[in-house]
Protein backbone atom coordinates (compact mmCIF):
# COMPACT_ATOMS: atom_id res chain seq x y z
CA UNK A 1 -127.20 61.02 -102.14
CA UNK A 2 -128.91 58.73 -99.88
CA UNK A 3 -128.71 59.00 -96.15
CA UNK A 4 -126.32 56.43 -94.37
CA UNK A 5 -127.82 55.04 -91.54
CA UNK A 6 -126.78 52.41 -88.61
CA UNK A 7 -129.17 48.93 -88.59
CA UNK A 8 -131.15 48.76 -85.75
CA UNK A 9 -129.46 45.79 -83.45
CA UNK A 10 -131.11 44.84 -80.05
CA UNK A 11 -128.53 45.11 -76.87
CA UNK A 12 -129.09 42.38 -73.98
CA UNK A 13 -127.16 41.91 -70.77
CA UNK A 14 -125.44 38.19 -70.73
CA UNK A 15 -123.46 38.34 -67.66
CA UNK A 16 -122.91 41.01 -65.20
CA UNK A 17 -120.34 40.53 -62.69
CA UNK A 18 -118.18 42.74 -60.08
CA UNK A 19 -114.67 42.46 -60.05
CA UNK A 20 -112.96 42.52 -56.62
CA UNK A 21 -109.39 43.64 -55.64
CA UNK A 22 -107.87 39.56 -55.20
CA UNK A 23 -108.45 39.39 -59.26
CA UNK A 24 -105.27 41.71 -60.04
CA UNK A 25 -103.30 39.47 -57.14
CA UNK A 26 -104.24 36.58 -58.81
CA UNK A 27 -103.45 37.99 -62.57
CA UNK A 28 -100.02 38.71 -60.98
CA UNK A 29 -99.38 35.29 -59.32
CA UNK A 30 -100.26 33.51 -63.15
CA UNK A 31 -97.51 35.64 -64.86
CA UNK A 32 -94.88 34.45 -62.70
CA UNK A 33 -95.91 30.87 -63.72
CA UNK A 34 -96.40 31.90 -67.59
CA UNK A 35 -93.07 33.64 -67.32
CA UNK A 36 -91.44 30.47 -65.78
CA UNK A 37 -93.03 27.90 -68.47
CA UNK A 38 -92.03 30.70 -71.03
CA UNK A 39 -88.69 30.37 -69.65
CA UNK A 40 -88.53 26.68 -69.61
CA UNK A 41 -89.66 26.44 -73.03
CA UNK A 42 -86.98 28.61 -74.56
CA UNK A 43 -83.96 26.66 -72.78
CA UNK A 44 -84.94 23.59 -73.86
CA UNK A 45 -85.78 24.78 -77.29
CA UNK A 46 -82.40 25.95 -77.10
CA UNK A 47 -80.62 22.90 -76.29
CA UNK A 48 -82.31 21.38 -78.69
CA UNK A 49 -80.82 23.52 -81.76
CA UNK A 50 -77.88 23.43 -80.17
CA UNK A 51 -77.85 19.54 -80.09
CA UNK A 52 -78.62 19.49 -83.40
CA UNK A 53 -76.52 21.73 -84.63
CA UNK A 54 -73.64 19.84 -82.72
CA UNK A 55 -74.62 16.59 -84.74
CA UNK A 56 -74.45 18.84 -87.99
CA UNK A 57 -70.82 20.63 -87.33
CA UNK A 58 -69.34 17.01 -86.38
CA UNK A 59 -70.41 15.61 -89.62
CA UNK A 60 -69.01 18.90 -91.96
CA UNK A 61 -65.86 18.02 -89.56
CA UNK A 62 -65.72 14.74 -90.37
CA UNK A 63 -65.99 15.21 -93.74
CA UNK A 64 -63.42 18.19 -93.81
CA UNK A 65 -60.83 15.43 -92.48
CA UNK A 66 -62.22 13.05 -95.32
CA UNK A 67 -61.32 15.15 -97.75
CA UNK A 68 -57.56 16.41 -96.01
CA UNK A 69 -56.63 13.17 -96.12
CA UNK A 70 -57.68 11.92 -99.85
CA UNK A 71 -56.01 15.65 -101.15
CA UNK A 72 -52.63 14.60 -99.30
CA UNK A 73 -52.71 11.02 -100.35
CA UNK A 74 -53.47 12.11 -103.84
CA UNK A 75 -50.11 13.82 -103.03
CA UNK A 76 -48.17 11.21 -102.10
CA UNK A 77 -49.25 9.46 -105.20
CA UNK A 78 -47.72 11.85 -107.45
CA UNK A 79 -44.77 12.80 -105.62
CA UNK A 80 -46.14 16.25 -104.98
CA UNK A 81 -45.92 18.42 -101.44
CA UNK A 82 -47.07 21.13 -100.36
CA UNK A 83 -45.41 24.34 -100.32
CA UNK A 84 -45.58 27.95 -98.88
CA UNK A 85 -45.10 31.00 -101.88
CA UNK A 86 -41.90 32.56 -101.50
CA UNK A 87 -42.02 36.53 -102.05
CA UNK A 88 -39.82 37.70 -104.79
CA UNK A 89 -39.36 40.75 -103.12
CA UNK A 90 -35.87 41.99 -102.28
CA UNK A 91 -35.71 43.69 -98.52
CA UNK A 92 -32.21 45.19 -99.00
């Protein structure tokens, strides 16, 4: 079986750099805006849909009453009404 080796890669420093104490304020200070554009975002995201969705229940509405009013007139036409079921059941 042969022998399974790692490939020989050269390692050079880029950057070295020190990190001081005010870099975990400042990591702290930029989440409180992230949160807040986060926040932002989602509202108006959500009053969009909801606009939408407004336009969308208006129109099935709309056509709901559309459709009431050709069924009774279709009604009228023939003479017809509408009626509840009455229960043949005897209660004495």
């Amino acid at each position: 079986m042969p022998e399974i080796r790692s490939l020989p890669a050269p390692t050079q420093i880029v950057e070295e750099s020190i990190i001081g104490p005010t870099l975990g304020q400042e990591a702290l200070n930029q989440r409180f805006v992230i949160y807040g554009e986060a926040g932002l975002l989602f509202v108006v995201i959500n009053i969009m849909v909801a606009l939408y969705m407004l336009k969308v229940v208006l129109v099935a509405i709309a056509a709901l009453v559309f459709k009431s009013f050709l069924s009774l007139g279709h009604l009228a036409q023939l003479g017809g009404s509408i009626d509840l079921p009455v229960s043949q059941v005897n209660l004495c």
